[in-house]
Protein backbone atom coordinates (compact mmCIF):
# COMPACT_ATOMS: atom_id res chain seq x y z
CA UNK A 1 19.76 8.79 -42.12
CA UNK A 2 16.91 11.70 -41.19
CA UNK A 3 14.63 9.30 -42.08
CA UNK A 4 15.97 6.55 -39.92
CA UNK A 5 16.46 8.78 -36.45
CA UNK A 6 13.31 9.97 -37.04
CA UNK A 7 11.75 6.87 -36.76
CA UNK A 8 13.70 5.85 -33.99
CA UNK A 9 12.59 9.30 -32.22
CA UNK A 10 8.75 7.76 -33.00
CA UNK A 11 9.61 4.46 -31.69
CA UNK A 12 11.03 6.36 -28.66
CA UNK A 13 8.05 8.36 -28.18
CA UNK A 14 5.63 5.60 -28.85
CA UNK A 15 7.18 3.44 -26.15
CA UNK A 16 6.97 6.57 -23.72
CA UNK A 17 3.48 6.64 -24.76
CA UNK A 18 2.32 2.50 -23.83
CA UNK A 19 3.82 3.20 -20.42
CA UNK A 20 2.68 6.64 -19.43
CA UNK A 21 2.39 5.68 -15.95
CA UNK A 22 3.85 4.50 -13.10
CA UNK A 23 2.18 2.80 -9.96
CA UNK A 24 5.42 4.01 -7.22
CA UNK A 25 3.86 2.95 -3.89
CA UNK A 26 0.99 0.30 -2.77
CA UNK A 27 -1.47 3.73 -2.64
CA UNK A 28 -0.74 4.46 -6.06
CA UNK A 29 0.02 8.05 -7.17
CA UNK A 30 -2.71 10.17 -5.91
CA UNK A 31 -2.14 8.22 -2.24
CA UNK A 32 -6.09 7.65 -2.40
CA UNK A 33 -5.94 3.99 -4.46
CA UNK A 34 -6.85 5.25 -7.56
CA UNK A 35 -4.90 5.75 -11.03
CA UNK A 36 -6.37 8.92 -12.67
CA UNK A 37 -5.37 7.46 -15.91
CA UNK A 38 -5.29 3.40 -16.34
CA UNK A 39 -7.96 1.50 -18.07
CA UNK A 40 -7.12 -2.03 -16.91
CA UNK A 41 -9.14 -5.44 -17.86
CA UNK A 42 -12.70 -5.71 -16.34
CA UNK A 43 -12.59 -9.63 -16.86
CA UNK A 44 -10.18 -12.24 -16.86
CA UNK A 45 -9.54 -15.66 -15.69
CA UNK A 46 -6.84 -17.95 -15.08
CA UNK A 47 -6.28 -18.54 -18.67
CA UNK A 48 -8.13 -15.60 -20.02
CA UNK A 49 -6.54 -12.01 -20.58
CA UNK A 50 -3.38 -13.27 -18.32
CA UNK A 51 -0.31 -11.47 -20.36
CA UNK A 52 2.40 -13.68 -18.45
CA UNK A 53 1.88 -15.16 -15.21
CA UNK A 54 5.69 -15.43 -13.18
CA UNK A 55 6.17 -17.86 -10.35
CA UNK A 56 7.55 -15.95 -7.09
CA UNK A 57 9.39 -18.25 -4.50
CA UNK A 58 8.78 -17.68 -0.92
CA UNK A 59 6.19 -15.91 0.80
CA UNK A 60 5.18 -12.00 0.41
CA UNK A 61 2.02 -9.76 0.47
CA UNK A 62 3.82 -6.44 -0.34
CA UNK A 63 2.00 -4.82 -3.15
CA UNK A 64 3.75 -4.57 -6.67
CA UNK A 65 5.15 -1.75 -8.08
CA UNK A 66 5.62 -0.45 -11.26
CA UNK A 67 8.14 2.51 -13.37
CA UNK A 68 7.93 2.28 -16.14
CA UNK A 69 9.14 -1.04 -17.99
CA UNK A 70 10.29 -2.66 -14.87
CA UNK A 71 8.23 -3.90 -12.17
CA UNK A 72 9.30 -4.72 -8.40
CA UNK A 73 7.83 -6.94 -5.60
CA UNK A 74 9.45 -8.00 -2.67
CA UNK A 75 9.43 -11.95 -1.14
CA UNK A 76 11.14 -13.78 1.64
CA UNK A 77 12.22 -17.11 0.47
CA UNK A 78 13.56 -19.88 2.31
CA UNK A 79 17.07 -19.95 2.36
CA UNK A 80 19.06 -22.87 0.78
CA UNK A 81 20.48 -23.48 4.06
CA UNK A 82 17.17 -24.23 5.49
CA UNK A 83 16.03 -22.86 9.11
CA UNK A 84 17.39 -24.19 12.77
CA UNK A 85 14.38 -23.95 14.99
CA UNK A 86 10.92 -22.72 15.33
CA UNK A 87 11.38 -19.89 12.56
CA UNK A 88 12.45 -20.45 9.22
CA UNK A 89 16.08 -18.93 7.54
CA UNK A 90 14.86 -16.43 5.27
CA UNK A 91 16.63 -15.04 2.15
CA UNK A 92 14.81 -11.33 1.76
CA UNK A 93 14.48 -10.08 -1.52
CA UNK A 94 13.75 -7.47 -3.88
CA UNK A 95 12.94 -8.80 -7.57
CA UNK A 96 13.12 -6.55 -10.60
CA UNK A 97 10.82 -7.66 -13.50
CA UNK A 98 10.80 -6.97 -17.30
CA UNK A 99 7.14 -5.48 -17.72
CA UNK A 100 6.53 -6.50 -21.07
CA UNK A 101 7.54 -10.26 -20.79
CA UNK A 102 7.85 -11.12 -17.09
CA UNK A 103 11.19 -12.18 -17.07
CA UNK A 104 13.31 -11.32 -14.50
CA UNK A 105 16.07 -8.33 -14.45
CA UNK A 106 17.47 -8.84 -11.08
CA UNK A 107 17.51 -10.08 -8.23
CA UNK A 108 19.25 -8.83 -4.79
CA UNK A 109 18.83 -10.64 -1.38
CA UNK A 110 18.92 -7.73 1.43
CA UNK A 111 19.43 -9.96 4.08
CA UNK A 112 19.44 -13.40 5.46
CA UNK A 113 17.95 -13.91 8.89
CA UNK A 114 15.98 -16.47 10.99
CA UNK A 115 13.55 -13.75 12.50
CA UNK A 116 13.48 -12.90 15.75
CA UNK A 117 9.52 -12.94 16.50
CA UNK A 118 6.46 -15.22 15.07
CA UNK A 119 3.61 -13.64 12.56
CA UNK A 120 0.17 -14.45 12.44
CA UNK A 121 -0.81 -17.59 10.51
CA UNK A 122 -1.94 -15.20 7.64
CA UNK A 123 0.85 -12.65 7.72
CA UNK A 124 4.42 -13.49 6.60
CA UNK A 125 7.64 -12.02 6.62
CA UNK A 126 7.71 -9.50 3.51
CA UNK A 127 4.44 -7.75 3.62
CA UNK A 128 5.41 -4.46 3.28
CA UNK A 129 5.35 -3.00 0.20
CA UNK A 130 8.23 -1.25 -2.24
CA UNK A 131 8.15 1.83 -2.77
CA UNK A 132 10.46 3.88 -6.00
CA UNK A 133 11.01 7.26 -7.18
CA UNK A 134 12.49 5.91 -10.99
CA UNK A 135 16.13 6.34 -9.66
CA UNK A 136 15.93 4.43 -6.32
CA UNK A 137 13.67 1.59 -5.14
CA UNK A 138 13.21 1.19 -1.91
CA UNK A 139 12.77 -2.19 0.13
CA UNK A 140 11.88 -2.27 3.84
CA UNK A 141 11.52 -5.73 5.34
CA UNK A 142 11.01 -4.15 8.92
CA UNK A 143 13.24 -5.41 11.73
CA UNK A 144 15.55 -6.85 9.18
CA UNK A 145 15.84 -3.21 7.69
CA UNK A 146 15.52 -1.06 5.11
CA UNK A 147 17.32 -1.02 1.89
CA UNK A 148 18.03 1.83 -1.02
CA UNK A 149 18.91 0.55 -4.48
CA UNK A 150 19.45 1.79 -7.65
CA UNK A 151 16.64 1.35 -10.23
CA UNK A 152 18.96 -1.33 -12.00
CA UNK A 153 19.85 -3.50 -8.41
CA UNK A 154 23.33 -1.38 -7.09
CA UNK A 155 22.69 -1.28 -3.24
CA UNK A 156 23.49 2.31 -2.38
CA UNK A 157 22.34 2.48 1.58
CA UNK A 158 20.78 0.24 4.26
CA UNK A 159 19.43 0.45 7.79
CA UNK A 160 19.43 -1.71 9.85
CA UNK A 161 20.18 -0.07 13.03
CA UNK A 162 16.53 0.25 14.29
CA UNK A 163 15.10 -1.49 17.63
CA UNK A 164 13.81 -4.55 16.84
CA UNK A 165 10.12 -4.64 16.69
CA UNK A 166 8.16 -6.40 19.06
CA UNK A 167 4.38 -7.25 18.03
CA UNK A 168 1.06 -7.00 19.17
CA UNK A 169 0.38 -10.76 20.19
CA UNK A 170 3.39 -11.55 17.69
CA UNK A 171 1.26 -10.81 14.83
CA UNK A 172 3.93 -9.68 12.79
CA UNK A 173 5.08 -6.13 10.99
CA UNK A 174 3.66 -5.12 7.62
CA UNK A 175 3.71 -1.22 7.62
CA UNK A 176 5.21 -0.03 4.31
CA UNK A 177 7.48 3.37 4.04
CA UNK A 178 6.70 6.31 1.92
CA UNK A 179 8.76 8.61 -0.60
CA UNK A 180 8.04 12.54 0.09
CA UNK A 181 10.47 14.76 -2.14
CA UNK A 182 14.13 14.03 -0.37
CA UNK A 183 12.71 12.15 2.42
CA UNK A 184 11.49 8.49 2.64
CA UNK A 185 9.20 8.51 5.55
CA UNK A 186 9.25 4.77 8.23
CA UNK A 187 6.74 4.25 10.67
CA UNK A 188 7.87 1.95 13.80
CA UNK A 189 5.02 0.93 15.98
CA UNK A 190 5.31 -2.10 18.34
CA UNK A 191 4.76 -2.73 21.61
CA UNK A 192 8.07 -1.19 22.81
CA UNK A 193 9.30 2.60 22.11
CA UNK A 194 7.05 3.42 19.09
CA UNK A 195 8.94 6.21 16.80
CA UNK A 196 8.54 7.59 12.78
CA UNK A 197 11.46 8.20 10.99
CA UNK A 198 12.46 10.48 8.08
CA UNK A 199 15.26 9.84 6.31
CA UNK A 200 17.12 10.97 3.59
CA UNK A 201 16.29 9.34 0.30
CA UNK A 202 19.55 9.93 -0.91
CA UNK A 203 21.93 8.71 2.27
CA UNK A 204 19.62 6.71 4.54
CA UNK A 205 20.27 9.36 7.08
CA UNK A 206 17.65 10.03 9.39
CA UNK A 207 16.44 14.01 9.24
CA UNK A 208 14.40 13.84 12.25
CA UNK A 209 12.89 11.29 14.19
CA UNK A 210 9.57 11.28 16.57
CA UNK A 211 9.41 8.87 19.33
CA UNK A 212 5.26 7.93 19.41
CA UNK A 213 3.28 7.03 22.67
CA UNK A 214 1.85 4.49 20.35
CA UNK A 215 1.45 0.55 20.74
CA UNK A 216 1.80 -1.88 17.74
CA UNK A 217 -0.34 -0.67 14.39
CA UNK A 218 0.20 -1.52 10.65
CA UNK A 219 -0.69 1.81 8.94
CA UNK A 220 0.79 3.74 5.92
CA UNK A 221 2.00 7.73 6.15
CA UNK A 222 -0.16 9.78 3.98
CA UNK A 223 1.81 13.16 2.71
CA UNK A 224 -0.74 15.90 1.68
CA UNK A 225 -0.53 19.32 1.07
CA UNK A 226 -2.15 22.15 3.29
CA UNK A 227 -2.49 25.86 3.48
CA UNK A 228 0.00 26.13 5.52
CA UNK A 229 2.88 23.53 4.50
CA UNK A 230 2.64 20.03 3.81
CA UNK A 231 1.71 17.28 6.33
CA UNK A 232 2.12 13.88 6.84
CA UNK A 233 -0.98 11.95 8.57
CA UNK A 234 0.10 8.65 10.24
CA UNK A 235 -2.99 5.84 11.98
CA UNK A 236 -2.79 5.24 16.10
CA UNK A 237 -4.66 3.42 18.71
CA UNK A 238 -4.11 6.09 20.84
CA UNK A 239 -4.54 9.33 18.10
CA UNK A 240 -4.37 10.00 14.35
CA UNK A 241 -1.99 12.43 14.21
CA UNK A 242 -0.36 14.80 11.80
CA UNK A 243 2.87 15.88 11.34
CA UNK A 244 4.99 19.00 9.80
CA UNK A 245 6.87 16.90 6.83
CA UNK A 246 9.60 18.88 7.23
CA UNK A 247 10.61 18.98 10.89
CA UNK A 248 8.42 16.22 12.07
CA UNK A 249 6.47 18.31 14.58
CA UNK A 250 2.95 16.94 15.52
CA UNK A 251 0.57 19.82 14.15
CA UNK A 252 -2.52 17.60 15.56
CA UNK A 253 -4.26 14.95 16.99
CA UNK A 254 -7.66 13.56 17.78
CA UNK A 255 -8.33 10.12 19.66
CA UNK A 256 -11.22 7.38 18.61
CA UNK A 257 -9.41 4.93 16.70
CA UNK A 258 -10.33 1.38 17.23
CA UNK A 259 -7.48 -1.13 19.11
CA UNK A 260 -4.16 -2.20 16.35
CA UNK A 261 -5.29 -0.08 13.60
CA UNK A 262 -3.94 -1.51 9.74
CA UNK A 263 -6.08 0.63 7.22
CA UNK A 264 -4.13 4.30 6.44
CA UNK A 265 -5.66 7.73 5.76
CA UNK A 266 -7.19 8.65 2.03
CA UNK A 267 -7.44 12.68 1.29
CA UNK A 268 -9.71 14.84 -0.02
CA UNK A 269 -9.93 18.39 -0.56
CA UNK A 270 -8.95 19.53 2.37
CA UNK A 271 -9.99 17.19 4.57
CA UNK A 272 -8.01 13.11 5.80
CA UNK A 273 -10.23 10.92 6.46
CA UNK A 274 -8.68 8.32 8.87
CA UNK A 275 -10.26 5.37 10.60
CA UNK A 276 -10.09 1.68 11.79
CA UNK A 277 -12.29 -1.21 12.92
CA UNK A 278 -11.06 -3.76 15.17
CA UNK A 279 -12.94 -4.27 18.74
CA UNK A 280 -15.33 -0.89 17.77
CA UNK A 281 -15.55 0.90 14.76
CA UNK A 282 -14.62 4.03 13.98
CA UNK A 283 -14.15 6.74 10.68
CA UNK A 284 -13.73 10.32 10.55
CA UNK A 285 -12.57 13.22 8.06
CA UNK A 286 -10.47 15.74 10.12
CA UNK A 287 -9.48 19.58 8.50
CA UNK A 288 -5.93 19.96 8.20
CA UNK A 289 -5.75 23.42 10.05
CA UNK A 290 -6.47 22.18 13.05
CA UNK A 291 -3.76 22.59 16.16
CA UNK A 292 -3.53 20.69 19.26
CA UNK A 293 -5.88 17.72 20.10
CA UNK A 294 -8.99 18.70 17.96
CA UNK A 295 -11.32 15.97 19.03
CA UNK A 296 -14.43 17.56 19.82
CA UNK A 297 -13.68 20.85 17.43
CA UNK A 298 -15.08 21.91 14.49
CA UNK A 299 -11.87 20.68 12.52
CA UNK A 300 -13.45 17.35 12.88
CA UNK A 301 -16.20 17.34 10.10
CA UNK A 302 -17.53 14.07 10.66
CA UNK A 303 -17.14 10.86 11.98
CA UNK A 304 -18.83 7.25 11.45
CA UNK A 305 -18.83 4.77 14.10
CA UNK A 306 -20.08 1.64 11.98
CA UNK A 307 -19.06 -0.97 9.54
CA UNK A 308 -15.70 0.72 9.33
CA UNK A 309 -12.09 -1.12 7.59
CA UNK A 310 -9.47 -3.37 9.71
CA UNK A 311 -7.08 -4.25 7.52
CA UNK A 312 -8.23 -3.29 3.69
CA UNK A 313 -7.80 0.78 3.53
CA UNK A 314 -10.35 3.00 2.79
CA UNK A 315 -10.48 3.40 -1.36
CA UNK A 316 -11.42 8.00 -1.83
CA UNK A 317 -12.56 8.38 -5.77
CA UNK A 318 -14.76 11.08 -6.88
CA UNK A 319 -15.93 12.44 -3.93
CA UNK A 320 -16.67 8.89 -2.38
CA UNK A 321 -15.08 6.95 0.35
CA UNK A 322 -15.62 2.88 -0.38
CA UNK A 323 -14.65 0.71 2.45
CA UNK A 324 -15.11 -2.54 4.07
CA UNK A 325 -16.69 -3.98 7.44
CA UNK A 326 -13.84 -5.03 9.26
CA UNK A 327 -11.80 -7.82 7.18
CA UNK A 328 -15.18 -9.20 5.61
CA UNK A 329 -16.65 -8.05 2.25
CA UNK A 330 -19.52 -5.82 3.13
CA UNK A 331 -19.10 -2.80 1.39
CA UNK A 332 -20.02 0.78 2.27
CA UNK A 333 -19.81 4.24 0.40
CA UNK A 334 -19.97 7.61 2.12
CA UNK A 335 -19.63 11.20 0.67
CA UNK A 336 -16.51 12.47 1.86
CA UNK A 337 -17.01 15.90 2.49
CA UNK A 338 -20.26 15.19 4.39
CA UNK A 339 -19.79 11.21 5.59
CA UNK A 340 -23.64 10.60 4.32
CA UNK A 341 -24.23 7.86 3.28
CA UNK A 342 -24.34 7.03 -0.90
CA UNK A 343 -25.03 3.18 -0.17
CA UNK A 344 -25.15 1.09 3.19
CA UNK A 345 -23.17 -1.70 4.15
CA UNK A 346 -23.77 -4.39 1.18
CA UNK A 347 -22.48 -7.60 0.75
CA UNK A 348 -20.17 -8.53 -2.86
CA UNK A 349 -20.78 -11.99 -3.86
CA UNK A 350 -17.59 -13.83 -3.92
CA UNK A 351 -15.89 -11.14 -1.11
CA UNK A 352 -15.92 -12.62 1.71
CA UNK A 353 -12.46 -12.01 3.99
CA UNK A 354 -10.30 -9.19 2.36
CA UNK A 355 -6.45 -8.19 3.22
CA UNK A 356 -6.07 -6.07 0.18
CA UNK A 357 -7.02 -2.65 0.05
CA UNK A 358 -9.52 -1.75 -3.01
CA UNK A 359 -8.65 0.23 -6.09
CA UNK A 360 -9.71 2.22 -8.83
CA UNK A 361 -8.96 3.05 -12.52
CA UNK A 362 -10.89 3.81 -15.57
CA UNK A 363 -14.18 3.66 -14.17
CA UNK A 364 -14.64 1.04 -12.50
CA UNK A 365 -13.40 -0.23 -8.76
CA UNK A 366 -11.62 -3.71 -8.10
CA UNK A 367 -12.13 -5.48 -4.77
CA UNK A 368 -10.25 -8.38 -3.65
CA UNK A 369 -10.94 -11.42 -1.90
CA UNK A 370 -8.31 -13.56 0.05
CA UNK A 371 -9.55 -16.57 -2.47
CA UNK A 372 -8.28 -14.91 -5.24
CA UNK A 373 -11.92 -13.79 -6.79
CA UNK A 374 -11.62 -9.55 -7.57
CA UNK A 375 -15.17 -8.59 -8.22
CA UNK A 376 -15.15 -5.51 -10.42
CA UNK A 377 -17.88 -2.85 -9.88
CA UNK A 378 -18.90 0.47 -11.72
CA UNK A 379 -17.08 3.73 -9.34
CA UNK A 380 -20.38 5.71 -9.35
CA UNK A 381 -22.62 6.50 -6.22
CA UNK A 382 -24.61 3.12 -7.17
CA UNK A 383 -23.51 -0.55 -6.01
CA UNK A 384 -23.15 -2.10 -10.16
CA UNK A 385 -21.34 -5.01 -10.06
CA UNK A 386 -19.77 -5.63 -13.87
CA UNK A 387 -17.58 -9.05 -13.39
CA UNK A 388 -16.09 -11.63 -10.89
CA UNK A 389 -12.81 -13.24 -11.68
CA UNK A 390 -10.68 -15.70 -10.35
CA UNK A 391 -6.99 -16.23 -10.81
CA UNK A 392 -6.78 -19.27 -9.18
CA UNK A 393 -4.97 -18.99 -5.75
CA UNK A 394 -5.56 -16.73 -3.11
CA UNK A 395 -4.48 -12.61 -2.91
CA UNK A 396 -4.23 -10.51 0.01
CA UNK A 397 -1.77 -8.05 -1.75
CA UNK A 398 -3.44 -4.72 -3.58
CA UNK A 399 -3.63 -4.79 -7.32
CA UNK A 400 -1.23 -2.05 -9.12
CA UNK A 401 -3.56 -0.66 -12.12
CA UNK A 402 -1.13 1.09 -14.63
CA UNK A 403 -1.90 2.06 -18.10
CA UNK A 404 -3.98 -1.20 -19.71
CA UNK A 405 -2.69 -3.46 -17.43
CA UNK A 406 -3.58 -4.93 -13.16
CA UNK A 407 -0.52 -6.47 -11.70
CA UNK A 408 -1.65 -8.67 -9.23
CA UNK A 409 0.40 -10.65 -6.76
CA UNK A 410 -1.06 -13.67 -5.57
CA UNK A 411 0.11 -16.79 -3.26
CA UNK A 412 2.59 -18.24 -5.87
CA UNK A 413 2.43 -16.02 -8.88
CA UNK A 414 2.56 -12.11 -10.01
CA UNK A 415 0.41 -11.94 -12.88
CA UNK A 416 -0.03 -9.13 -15.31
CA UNK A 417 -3.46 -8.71 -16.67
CA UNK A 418 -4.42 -7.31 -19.85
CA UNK A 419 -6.84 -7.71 -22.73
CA UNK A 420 -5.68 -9.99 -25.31
C-alpha cells in the first residue's frame, strides 16, 4: 500500500512537473511576451511536430490560453438559426480544451446576438483574448459583455450593462481585459464616452471606474509595480496614461501617440515603454515616478519616432525591445533603457503583414505572419534567423509558448506544437 501511494504521489508530482507553466493572458506571464521558462519547437510544418490539430467553428483572433491541462480560446460561431440582415447571428463562446489530446471539455455560449456595428474585413467578432487566474476564466466579447466562469464552465457573473461601443470607422472592438490580484481590469474606448473599468474578479462589481477623454483604440492594460504602489499603464491617441491600480487615479500622462493606437505597453526596470504607428510613428519609455503630464520632463527617457508597431505589440526580452513597422514585417530592435538602436529596421522573409504580436521562449523569438508562416529567430542583439514554418492557413492571433509546447490559433484550427 506505501508502495502504491507513493507512486501515485510520483505520478502526481511528475504530472505537476510536464506542465509547470501556465500562459494566463495573450501577454503571457511577465506582461512583456515572453515565457521565462518554455522551450517550444523551433520547426514544424503542417504535418511535422503538430501534437493534435482541433478544428474551431466560427471566427476568432483572441489569443489562447493555457492552466495547466486545460486550454481556452474564445470564437463566435454562426448561430444555427442563421442571421436576419446585414450582420450575422452569432453564438459567442468560450471553449475549454484537454491539453494533452485536444479534445474538448466544455463548451458555454455567453451570448447570442446579431451585433449591433460592422468590423473591418480583417477583424471579427471575438478578438479579444481570455484571460484566467486557475479558478476563474474570464471571457469578454466587448459590447456583448463580459463573462466570469469557473475553471470547469459554471457561469458565476456577467456584464453586460456597458454602453455599447461605437467604432472608429466601424472597425470593430478587440481590446482584451486583464487580471490584477482581486480586480479584472476593462478598457472601453470608442468613439462615444471612453471609460476603464475595474471590477471585482470575484462579483463582476465594478471598484472604480474612469471615464477617458479618449476616442476609439485597441490596447491592452499593463499592471507593473513601482516605488510607490503599483500602476496600471493603458495606450491613447490623445495620452498614455497611468493609473493608481487601486483607486484608479491617473498618476500621469504624456501625449505623442500616433491616431487609433492597437499595440500595448511592455516594462522594464523601471521604465513602460509605450508607443503606436498609424498616420506617424511614435515610441517612448516613460519613468514611472513621474506626476502630471510629463511630456517634455526628464521622466521621459527616450522616445523613437520611426518604424514603430500598429497593431503587433512591442515584444521587451533581455534588455531589448523587438517591434514591427506598422502592420508589415520589418523588424527593429532597440535597447530599452537607452532606445539605441541594436539593429535597424530589417525585413523577415516570409513576414510580410502581421496582426499578432511577437513572442519569446527558450531562446529564440517567434514572429507571425497573417499567411500562417512564423519565422523563428535567435533573441540576441543580432538579426539570426533559425527556421520558417508554415501551418497552412493564415494567423493573426499570438502564439501561447508554455513548457515544450506553441499553441497557435489559426483561421480554422488551434494547433499545439511540439517535437515529436
Amino acid at each position: 500500500m506505501r508502495t502504491t501511494l507513493f507512486a501515485l504521489a510520483l505520478l502526481s508530482l511528475s504530472s505537476s512537473l510536464a506542465h509547470a507553466d501556465n500562459w494566463l493572458h495573450w501577454r503571457g506571464p511577465t506582461g512583456n511576451g515572453t515565457s521565462p521558462t518554455a522551450t517550444p519547437p523551433i520547426a514544424w510544418s503542417a504535418t511535422q511536430n503538430i501534437k493534435w490539430k482541433v478544428a474551431i467553428p466560427g471566427q476568432g483572433s483572441g489569443s489562447p490560453v493555457i492552466w495547466e491541462d486545460r486550454v481556452f480560446v474564445v470564437t463566435g460561431a454562426p448561430a444555427v438559426d442563421g442571421a436576419g440582415g446585414d450582420l450575422p447571428k452569432l453564438n459567442f463562446d468560450l471553449i475549454c480544451l484537454d491539453r494533452e489530446t485536444g479534445k474538448e471539455l466544455w463548451k458555454r455560449t455567453a451570448t447570442t446576438a446579431i451585433p449591433h456595428q460592422g468590423t473591418h474585413s480583417t477583424n471579427n467578432f471575438a478578438s479579444a483574448s481570455p484571460c484566467t487566474d486557475g479558478t476563474h476564466v474570464y471571457a469578454h466579447f466587448g459590447s456583448r459583455g463580459l463573462y466570469c466562469y469557473t475553471i470547469d464552465g459554471e457561469l458565476k457573473w456577467s456584464r453586460t450593462d456597458f454602453e455599447k461601443m461605437t467604432t472608429r470607422n466601424g472597425f470593430g472592438e478587440g481590446s482584451s481585459p486583464t487580471i490584477a490580484g482581486n480586480k479584472i481590469l476593462v478598457p472601453w474606448d470608442h468613439e462615444g464616452q471612453s471609460a476603464f473599468y475595474a471590477l471585482d474578479k470575484l462579483t463582476g462589481k465594478t471598484i472604480w471606474e474612469v471615464k477617458r477623454d479618449e476616442p476609439t483604440e485597441w490596447s491592452t492594460p499593463l499592471v507593473l509595480e513601482a516605488d510607490t504602489g503599483m500602476q496600471v499603464v493603458l495606450n491613447g491617441q490623445n495620452f498614455a496614461r497611468s493609473y493608481d491600480l487601486e483607486t484608479g487615479k491617473e498618476l500621469w500622462r504624456c501625449s505623442g501617440q500616433t491616431n487609433r493606437p492597437v499595440a500595448s505597453a511592455v516594462k522594464h526596470k523601471n521604465l513602460v515603454i509605450v508607443g503606436s504607428g498609424f498616420q506617424g510613428s511614435f515610441m517612448a519609455a516613460f519613468k514611472l515616478n513621474g506626476r502630471g503630464d510629463i511630456k517634455g520632463t526628464d521622466s521621459v527617457v527616450w522616445s523613437i519616432d520611426r518604424d514603430t508597431p500598429d497593431i503587433a505589440s512591442p515584444l521587451l526580452t533581455n534588455g531589448r525591445v523587438y517591434f514591427y513597422k506598422g502592420k508589415s514585417g520589418v523588424l527593429s530592435c532597440v535597447n530599452a533603457e537607452t532606445g539605441e538602436t541594436i539593429f535597424a529596421a530589417s525585413r523577415i522573409p516570409g513576414i510580410q503583414s502581421t496582426y499578432a504580436s511577437p513572442v519569446a521562449a527558450g531562446g529564440h523569438i517567434y514572429l507571425t505572419d497573417r499567411s500562417g508562416t512564423i519565422v523563428v529567430i535567435r533573441d540576441s542583439g543580432e538579426l539570426q534567423i533559425v527556421s520558417s514554418n508554415n501551418l497552412g492557413e493564415g494567423v493573426d492571433a499570438t502564439p501561447a509558448p508554455v513548457d515544450n509546447q506553441l499553441f497557435v490559433r489559426g483561421a480554422n484550427h488551434l494547433f499545439c506544437i511540439a517535437n515529436e
